[in-house]
C-alpha atoms as a PDB file:
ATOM      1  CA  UNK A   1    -101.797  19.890 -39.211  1.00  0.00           C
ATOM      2  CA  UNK A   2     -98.134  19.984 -38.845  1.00  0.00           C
ATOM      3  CA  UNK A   3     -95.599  20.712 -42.201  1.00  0.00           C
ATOM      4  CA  UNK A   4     -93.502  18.084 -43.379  1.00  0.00           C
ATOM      5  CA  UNK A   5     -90.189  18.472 -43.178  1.00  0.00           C
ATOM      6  CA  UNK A   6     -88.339  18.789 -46.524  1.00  0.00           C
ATOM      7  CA  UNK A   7     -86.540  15.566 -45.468  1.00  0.00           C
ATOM      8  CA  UNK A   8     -89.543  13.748 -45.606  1.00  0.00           C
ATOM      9  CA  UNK A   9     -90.684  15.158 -48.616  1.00  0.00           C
ATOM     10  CA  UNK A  10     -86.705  14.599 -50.100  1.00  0.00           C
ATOM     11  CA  UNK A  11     -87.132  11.249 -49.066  1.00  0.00           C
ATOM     12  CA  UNK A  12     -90.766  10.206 -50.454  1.00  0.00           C
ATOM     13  CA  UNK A  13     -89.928  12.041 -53.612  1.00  0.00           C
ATOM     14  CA  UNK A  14     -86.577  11.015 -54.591  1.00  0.00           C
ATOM     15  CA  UNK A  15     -86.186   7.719 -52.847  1.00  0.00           C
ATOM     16  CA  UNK A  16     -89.724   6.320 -52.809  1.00  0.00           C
ATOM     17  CA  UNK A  17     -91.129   7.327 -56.082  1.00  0.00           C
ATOM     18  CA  UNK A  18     -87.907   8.502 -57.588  1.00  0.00           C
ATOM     19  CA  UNK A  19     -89.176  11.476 -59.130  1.00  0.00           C
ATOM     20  CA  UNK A  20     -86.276  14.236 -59.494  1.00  0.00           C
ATOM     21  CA  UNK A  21     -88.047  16.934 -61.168  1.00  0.00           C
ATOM     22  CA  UNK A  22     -90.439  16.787 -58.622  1.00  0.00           C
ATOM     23  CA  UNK A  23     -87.404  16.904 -55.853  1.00  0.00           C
ATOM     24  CA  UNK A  24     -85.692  19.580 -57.900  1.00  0.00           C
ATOM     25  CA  UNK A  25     -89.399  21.823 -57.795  1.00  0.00           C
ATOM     26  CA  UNK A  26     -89.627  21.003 -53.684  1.00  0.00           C
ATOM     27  CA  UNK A  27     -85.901  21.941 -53.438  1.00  0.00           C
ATOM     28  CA  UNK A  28     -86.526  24.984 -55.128  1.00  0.00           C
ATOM     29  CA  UNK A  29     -89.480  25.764 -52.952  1.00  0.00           C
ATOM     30  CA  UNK A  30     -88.022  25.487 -49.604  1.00  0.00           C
ATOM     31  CA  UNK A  31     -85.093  26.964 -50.636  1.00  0.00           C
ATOM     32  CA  UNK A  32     -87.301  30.248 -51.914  1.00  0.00           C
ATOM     33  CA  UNK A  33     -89.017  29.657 -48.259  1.00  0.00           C
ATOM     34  CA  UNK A  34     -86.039  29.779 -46.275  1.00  0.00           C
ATOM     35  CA  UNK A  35     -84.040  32.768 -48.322  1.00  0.00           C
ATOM     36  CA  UNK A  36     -87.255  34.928 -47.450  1.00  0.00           C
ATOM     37  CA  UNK A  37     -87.265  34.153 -44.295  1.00  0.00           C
ATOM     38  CA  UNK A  38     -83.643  34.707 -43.562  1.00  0.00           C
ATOM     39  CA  UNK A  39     -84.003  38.076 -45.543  1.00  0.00           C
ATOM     40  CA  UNK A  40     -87.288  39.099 -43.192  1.00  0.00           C
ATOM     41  CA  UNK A  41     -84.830  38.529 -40.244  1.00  0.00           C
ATOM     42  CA  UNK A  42     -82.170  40.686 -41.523  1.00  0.00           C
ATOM     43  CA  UNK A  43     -84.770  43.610 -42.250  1.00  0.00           C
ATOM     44  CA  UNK A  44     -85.694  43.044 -38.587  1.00  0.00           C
ATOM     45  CA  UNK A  45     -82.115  43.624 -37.855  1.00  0.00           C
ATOM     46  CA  UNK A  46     -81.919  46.421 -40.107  1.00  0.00           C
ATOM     47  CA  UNK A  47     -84.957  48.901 -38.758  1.00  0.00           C
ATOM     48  CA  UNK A  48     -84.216  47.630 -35.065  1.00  0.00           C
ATOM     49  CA  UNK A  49     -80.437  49.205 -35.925  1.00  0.00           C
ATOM     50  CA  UNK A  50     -82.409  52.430 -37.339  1.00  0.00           C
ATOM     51  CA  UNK A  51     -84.760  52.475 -34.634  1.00  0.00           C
ATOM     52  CA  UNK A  52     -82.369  52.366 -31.776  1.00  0.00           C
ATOM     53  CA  UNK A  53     -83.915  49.021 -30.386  1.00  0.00           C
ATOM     54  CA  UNK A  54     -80.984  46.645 -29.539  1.00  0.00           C
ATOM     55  CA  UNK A  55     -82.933  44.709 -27.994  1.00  0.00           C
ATOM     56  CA  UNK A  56     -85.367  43.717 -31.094  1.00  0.00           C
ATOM     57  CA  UNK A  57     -82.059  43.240 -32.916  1.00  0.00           C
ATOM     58  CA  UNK A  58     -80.532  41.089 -30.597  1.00  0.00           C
ATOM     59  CA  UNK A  59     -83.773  38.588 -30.902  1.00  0.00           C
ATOM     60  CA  UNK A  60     -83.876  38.731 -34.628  1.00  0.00           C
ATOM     61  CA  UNK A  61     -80.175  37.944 -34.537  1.00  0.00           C
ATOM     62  CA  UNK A  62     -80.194  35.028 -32.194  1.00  0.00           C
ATOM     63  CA  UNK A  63     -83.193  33.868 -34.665  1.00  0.00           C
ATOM     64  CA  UNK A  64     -81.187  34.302 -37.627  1.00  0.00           C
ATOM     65  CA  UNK A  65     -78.223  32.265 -36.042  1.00  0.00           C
ATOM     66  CA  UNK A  66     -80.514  29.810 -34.921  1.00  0.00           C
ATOM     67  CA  UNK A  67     -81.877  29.500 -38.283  1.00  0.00           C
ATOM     68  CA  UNK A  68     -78.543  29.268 -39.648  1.00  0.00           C
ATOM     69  CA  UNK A  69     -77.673  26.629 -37.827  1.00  0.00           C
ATOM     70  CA  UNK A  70     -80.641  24.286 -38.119  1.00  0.00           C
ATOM     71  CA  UNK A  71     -80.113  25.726 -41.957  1.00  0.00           C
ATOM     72  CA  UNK A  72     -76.855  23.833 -41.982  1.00  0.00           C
ATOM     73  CA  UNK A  73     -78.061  20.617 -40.280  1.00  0.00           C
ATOM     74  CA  UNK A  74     -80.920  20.199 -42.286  1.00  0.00           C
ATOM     75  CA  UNK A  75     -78.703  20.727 -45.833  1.00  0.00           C
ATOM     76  CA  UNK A  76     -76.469  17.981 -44.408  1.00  0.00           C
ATOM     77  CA  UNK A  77     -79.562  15.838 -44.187  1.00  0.00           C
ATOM     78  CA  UNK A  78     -80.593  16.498 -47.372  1.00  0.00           C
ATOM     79  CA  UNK A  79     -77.213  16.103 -49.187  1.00  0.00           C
ATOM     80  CA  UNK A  80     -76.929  12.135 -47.332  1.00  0.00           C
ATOM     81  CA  UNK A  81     -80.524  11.591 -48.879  1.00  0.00           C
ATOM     82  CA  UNK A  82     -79.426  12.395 -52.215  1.00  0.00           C
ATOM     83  CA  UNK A  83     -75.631  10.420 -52.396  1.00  0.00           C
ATOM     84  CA  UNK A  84     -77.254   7.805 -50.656  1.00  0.00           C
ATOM     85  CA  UNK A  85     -79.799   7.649 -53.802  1.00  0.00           C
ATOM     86  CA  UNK A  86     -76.864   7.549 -55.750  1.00  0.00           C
ATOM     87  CA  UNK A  87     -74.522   5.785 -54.276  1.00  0.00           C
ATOM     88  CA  UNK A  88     -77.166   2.482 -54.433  1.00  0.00           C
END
């Protein structure tokens, strides 16, 4: 069983059943999800540094930039679902 994305949930949420606390709480959620994650990548980073093992760092690094990136895509998404609520 795969996850939804929050898009999807952003979108049956907000513009199907127009329920914003509901958004707000799944907003809140993933947003908890992803700073943990980002954090968990960083203390990779952090005891590859300690342990000498550039290459471990270099992985979690390339996953934390990747991350990042598909971080910033993903917000844009969201942000067009919500003006486009708005803007209607």
């Amino acid at each position: 069983m795969s996850r939804r994305k929050i898009t999807e949930d952003i979108h049956l949420l907000w513009q199907r059943h127009d329920n914003a606390e509901a958004t707000i709480e799944k907003l809140q959620e993933w947003t908890t999800d992803r700073r943990d994650y980002f954090l968990s990548k960083l203390d990779w980073m952090e005891k590859s540094i300690d342990s000498g093992n550039h290459e471990a760092y270099r992985i979690a690094f390339n996953q934390l930039k990747l991350a990042i990136e598909n971080q910033k895509n993903t917000l844009d998404k969201v942000h067009d679902l919500l003006i486009y609520e708005v803007e209607k």
